[in-house]
Protein backbone atom coordinates (compact mmCIF):
# COMPACT_ATOMS: atom_id res chain seq x y z
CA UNK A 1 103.81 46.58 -14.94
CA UNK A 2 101.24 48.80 -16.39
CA UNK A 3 99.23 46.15 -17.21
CA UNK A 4 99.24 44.51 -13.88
CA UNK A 5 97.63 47.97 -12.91
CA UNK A 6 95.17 48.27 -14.92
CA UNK A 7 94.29 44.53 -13.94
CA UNK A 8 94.26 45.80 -10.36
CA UNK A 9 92.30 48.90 -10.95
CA UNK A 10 89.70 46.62 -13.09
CA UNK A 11 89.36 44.23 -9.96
CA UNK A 12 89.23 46.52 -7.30
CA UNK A 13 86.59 48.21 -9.53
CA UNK A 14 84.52 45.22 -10.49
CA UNK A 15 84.24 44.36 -6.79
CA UNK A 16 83.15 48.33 -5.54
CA UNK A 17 80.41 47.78 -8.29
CA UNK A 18 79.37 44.42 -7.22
CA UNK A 19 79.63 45.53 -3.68
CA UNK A 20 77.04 48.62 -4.34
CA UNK A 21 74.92 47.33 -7.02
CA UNK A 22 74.04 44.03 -4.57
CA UNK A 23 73.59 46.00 -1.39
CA UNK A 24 71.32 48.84 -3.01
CA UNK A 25 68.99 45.78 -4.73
CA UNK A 26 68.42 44.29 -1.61
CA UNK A 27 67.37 47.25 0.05
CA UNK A 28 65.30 47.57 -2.58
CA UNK A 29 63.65 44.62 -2.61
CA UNK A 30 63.30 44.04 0.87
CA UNK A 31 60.98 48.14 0.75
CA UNK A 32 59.39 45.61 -2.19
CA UNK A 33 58.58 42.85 -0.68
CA UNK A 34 58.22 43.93 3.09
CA UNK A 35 57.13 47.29 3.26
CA UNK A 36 54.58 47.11 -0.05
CA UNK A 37 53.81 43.26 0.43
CA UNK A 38 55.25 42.17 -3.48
CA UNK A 39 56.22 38.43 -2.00
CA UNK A 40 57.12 37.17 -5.88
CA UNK A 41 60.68 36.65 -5.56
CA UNK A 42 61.46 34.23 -7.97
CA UNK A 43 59.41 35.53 -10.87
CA UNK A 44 60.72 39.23 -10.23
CA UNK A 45 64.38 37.92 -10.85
CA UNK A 46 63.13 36.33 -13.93
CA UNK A 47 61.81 40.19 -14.75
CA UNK A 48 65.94 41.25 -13.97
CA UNK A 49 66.84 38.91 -16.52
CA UNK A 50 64.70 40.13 -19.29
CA UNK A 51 65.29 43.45 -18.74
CA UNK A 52 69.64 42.88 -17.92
CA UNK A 53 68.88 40.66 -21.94
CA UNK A 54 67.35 43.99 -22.99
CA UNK A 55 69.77 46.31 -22.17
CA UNK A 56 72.42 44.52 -23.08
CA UNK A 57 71.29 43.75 -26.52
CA UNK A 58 70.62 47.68 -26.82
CA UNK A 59 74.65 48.22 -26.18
CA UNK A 60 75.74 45.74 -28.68
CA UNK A 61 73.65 47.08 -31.16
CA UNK A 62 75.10 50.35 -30.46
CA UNK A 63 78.47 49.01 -30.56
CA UNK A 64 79.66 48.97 -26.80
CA UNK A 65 80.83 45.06 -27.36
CA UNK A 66 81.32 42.98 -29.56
CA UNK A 67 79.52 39.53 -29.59
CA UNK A 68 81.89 36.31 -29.25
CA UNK A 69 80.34 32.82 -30.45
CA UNK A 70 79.67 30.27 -28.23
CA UNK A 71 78.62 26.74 -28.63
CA UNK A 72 75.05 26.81 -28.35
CA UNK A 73 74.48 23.85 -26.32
CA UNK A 74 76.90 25.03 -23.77
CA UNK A 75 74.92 28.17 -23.04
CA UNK A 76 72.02 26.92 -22.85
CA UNK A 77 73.18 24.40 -20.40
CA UNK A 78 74.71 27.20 -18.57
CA UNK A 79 71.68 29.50 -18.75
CA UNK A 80 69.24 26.54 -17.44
CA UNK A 81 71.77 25.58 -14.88
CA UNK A 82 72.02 29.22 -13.70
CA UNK A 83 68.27 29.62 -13.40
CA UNK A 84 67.81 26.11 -11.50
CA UNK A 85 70.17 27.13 -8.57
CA UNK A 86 68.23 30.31 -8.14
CA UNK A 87 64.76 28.90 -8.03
CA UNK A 88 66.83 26.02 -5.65
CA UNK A 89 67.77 28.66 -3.17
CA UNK A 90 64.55 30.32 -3.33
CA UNK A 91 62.58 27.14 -2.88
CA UNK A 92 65.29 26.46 0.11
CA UNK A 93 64.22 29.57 1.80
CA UNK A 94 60.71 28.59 1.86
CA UNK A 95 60.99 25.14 3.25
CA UNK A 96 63.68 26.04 5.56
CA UNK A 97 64.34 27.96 8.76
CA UNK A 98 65.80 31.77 7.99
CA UNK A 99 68.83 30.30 10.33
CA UNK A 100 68.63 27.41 8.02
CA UNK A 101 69.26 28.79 4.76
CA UNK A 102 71.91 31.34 5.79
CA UNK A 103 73.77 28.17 6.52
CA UNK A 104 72.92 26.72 3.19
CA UNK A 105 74.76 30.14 1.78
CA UNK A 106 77.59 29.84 4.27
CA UNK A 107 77.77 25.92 2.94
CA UNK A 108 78.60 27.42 -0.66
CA UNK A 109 82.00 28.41 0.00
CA UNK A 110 83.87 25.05 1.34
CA UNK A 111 81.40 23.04 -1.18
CA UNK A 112 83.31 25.24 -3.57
CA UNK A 113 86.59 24.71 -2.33
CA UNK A 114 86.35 21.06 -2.27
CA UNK A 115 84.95 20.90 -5.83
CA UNK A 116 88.16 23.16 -7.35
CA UNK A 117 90.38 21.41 -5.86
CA UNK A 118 88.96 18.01 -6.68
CA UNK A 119 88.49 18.49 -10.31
CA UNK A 120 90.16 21.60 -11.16
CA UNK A 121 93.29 20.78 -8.87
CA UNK A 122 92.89 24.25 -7.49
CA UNK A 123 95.43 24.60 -4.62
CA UNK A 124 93.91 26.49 -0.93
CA UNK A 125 97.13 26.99 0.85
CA UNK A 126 96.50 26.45 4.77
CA UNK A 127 96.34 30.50 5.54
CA UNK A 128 93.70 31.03 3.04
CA UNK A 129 91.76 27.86 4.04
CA UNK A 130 92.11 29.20 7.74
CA UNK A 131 90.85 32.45 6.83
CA UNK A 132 87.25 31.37 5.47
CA UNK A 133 86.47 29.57 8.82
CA UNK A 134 87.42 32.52 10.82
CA UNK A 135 85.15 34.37 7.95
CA UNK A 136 82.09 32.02 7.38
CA UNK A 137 82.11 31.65 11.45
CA UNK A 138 81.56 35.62 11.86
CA UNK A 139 78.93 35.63 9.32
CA UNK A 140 77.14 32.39 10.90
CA UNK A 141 77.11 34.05 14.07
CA UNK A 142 75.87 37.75 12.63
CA UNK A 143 72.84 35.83 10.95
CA UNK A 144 72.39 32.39 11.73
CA UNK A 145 70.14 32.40 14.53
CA UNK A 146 67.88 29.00 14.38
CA UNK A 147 67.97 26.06 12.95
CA UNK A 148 64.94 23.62 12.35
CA UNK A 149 65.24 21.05 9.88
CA UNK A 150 63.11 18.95 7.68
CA UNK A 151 64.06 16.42 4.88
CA UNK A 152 62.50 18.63 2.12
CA UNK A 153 64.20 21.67 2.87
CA UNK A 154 67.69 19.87 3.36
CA UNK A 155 67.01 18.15 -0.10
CA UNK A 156 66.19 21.13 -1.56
CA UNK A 157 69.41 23.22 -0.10
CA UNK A 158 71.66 20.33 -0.99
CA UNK A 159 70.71 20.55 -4.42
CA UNK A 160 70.80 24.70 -4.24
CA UNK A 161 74.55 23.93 -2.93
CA UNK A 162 75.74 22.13 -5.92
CA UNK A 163 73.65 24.15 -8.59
CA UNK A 164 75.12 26.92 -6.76
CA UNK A 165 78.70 26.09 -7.01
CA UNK A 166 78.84 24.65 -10.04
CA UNK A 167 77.33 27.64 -11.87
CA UNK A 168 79.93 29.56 -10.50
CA UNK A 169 82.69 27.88 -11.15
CA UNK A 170 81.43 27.18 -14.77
CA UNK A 171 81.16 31.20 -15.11
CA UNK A 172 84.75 31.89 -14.32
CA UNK A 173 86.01 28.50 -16.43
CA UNK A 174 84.11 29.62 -19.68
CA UNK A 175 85.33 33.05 -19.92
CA UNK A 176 89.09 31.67 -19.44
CA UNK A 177 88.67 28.99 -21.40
CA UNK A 178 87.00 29.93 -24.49
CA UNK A 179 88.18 33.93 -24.12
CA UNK A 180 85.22 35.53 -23.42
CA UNK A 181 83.99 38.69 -21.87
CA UNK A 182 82.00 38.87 -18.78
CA UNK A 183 79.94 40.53 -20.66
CA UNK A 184 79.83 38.30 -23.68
CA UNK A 185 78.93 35.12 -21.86
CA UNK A 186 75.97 37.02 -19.91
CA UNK A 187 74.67 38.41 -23.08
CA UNK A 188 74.35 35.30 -24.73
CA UNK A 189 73.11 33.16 -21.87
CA UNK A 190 70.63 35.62 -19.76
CA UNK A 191 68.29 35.00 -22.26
CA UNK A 192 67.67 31.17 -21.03
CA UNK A 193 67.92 31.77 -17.27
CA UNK A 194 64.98 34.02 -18.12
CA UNK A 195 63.36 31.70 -19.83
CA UNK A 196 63.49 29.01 -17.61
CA UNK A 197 62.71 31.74 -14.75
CA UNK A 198 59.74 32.98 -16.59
CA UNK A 199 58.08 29.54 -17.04
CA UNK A 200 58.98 28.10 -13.36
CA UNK A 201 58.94 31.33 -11.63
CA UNK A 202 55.03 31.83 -10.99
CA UNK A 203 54.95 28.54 -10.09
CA UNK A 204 57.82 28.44 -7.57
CA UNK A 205 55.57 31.98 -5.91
CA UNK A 206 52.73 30.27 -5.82
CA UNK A 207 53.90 27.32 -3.58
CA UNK A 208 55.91 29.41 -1.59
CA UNK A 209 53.23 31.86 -1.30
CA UNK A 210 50.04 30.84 -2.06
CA UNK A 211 49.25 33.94 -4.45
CA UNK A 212 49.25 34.14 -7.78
CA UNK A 213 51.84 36.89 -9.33
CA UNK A 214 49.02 38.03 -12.28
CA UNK A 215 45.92 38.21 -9.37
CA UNK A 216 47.81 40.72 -7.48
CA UNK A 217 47.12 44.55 -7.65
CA UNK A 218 49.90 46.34 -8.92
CA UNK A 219 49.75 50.14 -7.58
CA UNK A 220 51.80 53.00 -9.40
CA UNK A 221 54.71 52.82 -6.00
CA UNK A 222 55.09 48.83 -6.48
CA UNK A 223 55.53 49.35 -10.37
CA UNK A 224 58.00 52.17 -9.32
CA UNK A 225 60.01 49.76 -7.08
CA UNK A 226 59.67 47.13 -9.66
CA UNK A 227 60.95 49.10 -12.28
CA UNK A 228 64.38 50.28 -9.97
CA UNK A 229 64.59 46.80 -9.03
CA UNK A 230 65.14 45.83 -12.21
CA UNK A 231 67.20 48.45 -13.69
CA UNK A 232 69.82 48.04 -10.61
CA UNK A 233 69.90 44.47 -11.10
CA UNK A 234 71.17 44.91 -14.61
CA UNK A 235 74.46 46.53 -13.15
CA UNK A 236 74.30 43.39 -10.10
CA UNK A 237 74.42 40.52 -13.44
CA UNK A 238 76.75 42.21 -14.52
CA UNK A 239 78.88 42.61 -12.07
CA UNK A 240 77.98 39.27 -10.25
CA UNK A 241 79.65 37.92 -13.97
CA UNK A 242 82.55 40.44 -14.10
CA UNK A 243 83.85 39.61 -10.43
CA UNK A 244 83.96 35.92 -11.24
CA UNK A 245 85.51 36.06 -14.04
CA UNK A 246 88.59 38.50 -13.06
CA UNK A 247 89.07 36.66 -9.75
CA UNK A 248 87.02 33.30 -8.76
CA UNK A 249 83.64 31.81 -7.51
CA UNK A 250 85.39 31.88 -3.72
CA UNK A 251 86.61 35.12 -3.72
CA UNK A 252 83.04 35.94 -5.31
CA UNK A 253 81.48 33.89 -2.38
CA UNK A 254 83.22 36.28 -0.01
CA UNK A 255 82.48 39.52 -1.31
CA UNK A 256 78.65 38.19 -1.24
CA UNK A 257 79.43 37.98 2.99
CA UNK A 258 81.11 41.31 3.02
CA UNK A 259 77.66 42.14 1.35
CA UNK A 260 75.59 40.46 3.84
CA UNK A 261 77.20 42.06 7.02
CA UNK A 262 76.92 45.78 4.85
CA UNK A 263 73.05 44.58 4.26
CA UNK A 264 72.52 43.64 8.28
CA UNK A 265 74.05 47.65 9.12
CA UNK A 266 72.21 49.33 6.46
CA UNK A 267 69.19 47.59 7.67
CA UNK A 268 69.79 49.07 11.31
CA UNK A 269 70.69 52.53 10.40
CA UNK A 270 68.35 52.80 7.68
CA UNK A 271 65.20 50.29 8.11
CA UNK A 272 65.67 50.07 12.13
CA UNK A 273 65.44 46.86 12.05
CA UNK A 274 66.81 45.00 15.62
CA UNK A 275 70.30 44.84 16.45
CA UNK A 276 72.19 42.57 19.32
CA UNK A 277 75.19 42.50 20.59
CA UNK A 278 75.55 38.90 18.61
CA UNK A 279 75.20 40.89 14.71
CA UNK A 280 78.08 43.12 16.46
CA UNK A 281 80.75 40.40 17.11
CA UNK A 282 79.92 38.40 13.75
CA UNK A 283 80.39 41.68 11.91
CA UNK A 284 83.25 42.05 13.22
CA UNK A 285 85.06 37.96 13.34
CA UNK A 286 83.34 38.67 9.79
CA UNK A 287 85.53 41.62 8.56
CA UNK A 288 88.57 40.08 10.49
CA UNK A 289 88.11 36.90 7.89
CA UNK A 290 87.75 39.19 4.78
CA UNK A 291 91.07 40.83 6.21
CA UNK A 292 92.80 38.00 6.43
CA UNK A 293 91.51 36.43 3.24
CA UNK A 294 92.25 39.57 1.43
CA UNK A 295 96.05 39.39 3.01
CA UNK A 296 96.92 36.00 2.53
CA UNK A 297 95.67 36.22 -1.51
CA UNK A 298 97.87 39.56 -1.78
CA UNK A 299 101.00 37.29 -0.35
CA UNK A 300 100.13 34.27 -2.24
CA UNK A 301 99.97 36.34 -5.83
CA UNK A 302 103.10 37.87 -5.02
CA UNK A 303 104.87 34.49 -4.40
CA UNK A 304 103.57 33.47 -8.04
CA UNK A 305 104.62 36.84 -9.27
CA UNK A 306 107.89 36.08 -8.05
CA UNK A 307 108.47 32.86 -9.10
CA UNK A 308 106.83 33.19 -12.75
CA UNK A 309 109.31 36.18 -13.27
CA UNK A 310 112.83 33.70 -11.80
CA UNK A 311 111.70 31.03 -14.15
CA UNK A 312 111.67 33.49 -17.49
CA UNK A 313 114.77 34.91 -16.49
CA UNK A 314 116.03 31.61 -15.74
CA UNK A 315 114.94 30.41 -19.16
CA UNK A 316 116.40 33.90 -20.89
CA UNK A 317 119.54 33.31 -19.42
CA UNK A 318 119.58 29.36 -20.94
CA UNK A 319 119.58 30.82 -24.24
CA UNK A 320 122.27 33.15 -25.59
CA UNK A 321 121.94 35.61 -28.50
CA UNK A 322 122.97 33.48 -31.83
CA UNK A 323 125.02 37.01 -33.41
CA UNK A 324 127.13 39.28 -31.50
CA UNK A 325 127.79 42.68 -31.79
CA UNK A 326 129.49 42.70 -34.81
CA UNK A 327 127.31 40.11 -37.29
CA UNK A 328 129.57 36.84 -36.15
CA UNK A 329 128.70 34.17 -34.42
CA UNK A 330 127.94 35.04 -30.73
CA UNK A 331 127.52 32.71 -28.05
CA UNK A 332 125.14 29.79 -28.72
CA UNK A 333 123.22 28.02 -25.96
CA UNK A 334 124.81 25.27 -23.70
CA UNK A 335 123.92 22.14 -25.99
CA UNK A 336 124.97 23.36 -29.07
CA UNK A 337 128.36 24.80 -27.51
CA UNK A 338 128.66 21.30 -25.89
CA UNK A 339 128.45 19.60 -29.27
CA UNK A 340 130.70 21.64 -30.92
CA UNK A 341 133.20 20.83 -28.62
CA UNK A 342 132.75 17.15 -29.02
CA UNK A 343 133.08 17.13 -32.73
CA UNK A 344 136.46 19.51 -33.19
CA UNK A 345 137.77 16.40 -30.48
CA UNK A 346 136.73 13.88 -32.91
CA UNK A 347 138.79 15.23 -35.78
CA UNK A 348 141.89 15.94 -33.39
């Protein structure tokens, strides 16, 4: 019971922290890139990564984890993998409409859905499946607002979909598979979704942009915003990791909309930007789907609570204690009793 708990507490903590870290970076970068004119996107994650590497190389060497090993080749392929599906999405957003892309992010959660329970066997029972439409409808109608396509762009965000979701679902499978820390796993593979970050993010900028990242003028405030960027980021990897890995890449999926409706109020309380009647009602068909979704998970995990817990009694009550109270022979489980029987009948 106690450790049920403190499995609770851990979740419901993981998810404040992913939940502030996320919302704080993006008001952070959009004072970056907006307000200052810093337009590098893609390279300045690569910069998170470093410095998230960094850091967490400075706590293991002080002793706040341990390091786990980890087949080499499966990092890395995680690592590159990781750092594809973010230059994806970033690539998406610049060949696509703003309504465009938040539709490529909406697409993330069914994509994910249907890959778990394709290949994982994941079961979505019907109340659960119902509650991410009534969730991913809110959010499309709090943000989505057009649409233009073009065959690039959909290319592009097809291939940020998958990237996406398979990532994700990779992050929560390794750390139950192979028991390893949230931590652990992003130690050892932030280092090659830098990399890989590092090498393609100027480039990625520079077609999206058309500046170059090293030609631009970096004033003392833009360092400044640079540097907090970074340093929150380090608690959003974390976190991003840590949320995946205690619940699952869907539930992760709909924090990141619970984010995204937080993002759209801060924005009009605290950046003025406009605000219809439209943001209003997604908001709040949004929040009615996280409700719901939140619910119908409580019920469901009770349910498997409760049916783990008849099946061990069930199996305790199968098998009787071998000694009784005074050192004889007790009772014996059914088979053995049964046999027993049997053989004093065959000597009769």
């Amino acid at each position: 019971m106690g450790e049920m708990t403190g499995f609770q507490l851990g979740v419901v903590g993981a998810l404040f922290l992913s939940v502030a870290s996320s919302v704080s970076i993006v008001i952070c970068n959009k004072a970056l890139m907006s307000n200052l004119g810093f337009p590098f996107a893609t390279t300045l994650t690569s910069w998170h990564l470093m410095v998230t590497f960094c850091t967490l190389h400075a706590a293991q060497r002080l002793n706040f984890f341990e390091t786990k090993a980890i087949d080499l080749k499966t990092v890395m392929l995680f690592g590159i993998l990781n750092g594809i599906s973010i230059g994806l999405l970033n690539l998406s957003l610049g060949f696509n409409s703003v309504g465009f892309y938040q539709m490529t992010k909406l697409a993330i959660i069914p994509f994910t859905v249907l890959l778990e329970t394709l290949f994982l066997k994941k079961q979505f029972s019907q109340k659960i499946k119902f509650s991410l439409f009534v969730l991913i409808f809110g959010v499309g109608i709090a943000s989505v607002t057009d649409l233009q396509l073009n065959f690039v762009g959909t290319v592009l965000s097809g291939l940020a979909i998958v990237t996406t979701c398979i990532g994700q679902i990779l992050t929560n499978t390794i750390q139950k598979k192979l028991n390893v820390s949230s931590t652990q796993l992003l130690y050892q593979s932030a280092p090659f979704q830098a990399a890989i970050l590092f090498v393609s993010g100027p480039l990625v900028d520079q077609c999206l942009t058309k500046q170059n990242v090293f030609a631009y003028k970096y004033s003392p405030i833009v360092l400044g915003f640079i540097i907090l960027s970074c340093l929150i980021a380090v608690s959003v990897n974390f976190s991003t990791f840590l949320v995946i890995g205690k619940t699952s890449p869907v539930t992760y999926q709909v924090l990141g909309h619970l984010k995204t409706c937080l993002v759209l109020g801060f924005g009009y309380t605290l950046l003025h930007d406009p605000f219809t009647e439209r943001n209003i009602i997604g908001i709040l068909v949004a929040m009615l789907g996280m409700g719901l979704y939140s619910f119908f998970c409580t019920q469901d995990n009770k349910k498997k609570q409760s049916t783990d817990l008849s099946i061990s009694q069930i199996k305790e009550k199968d098998t009787e204690p071998l000694l009784d109270g005074k050192g004889g022979l007790g009772y014996q489980d059914k088979e053995s009793q049964d046999a027993k029987k049997s053989s004093r009948d065959s000597f009769v």
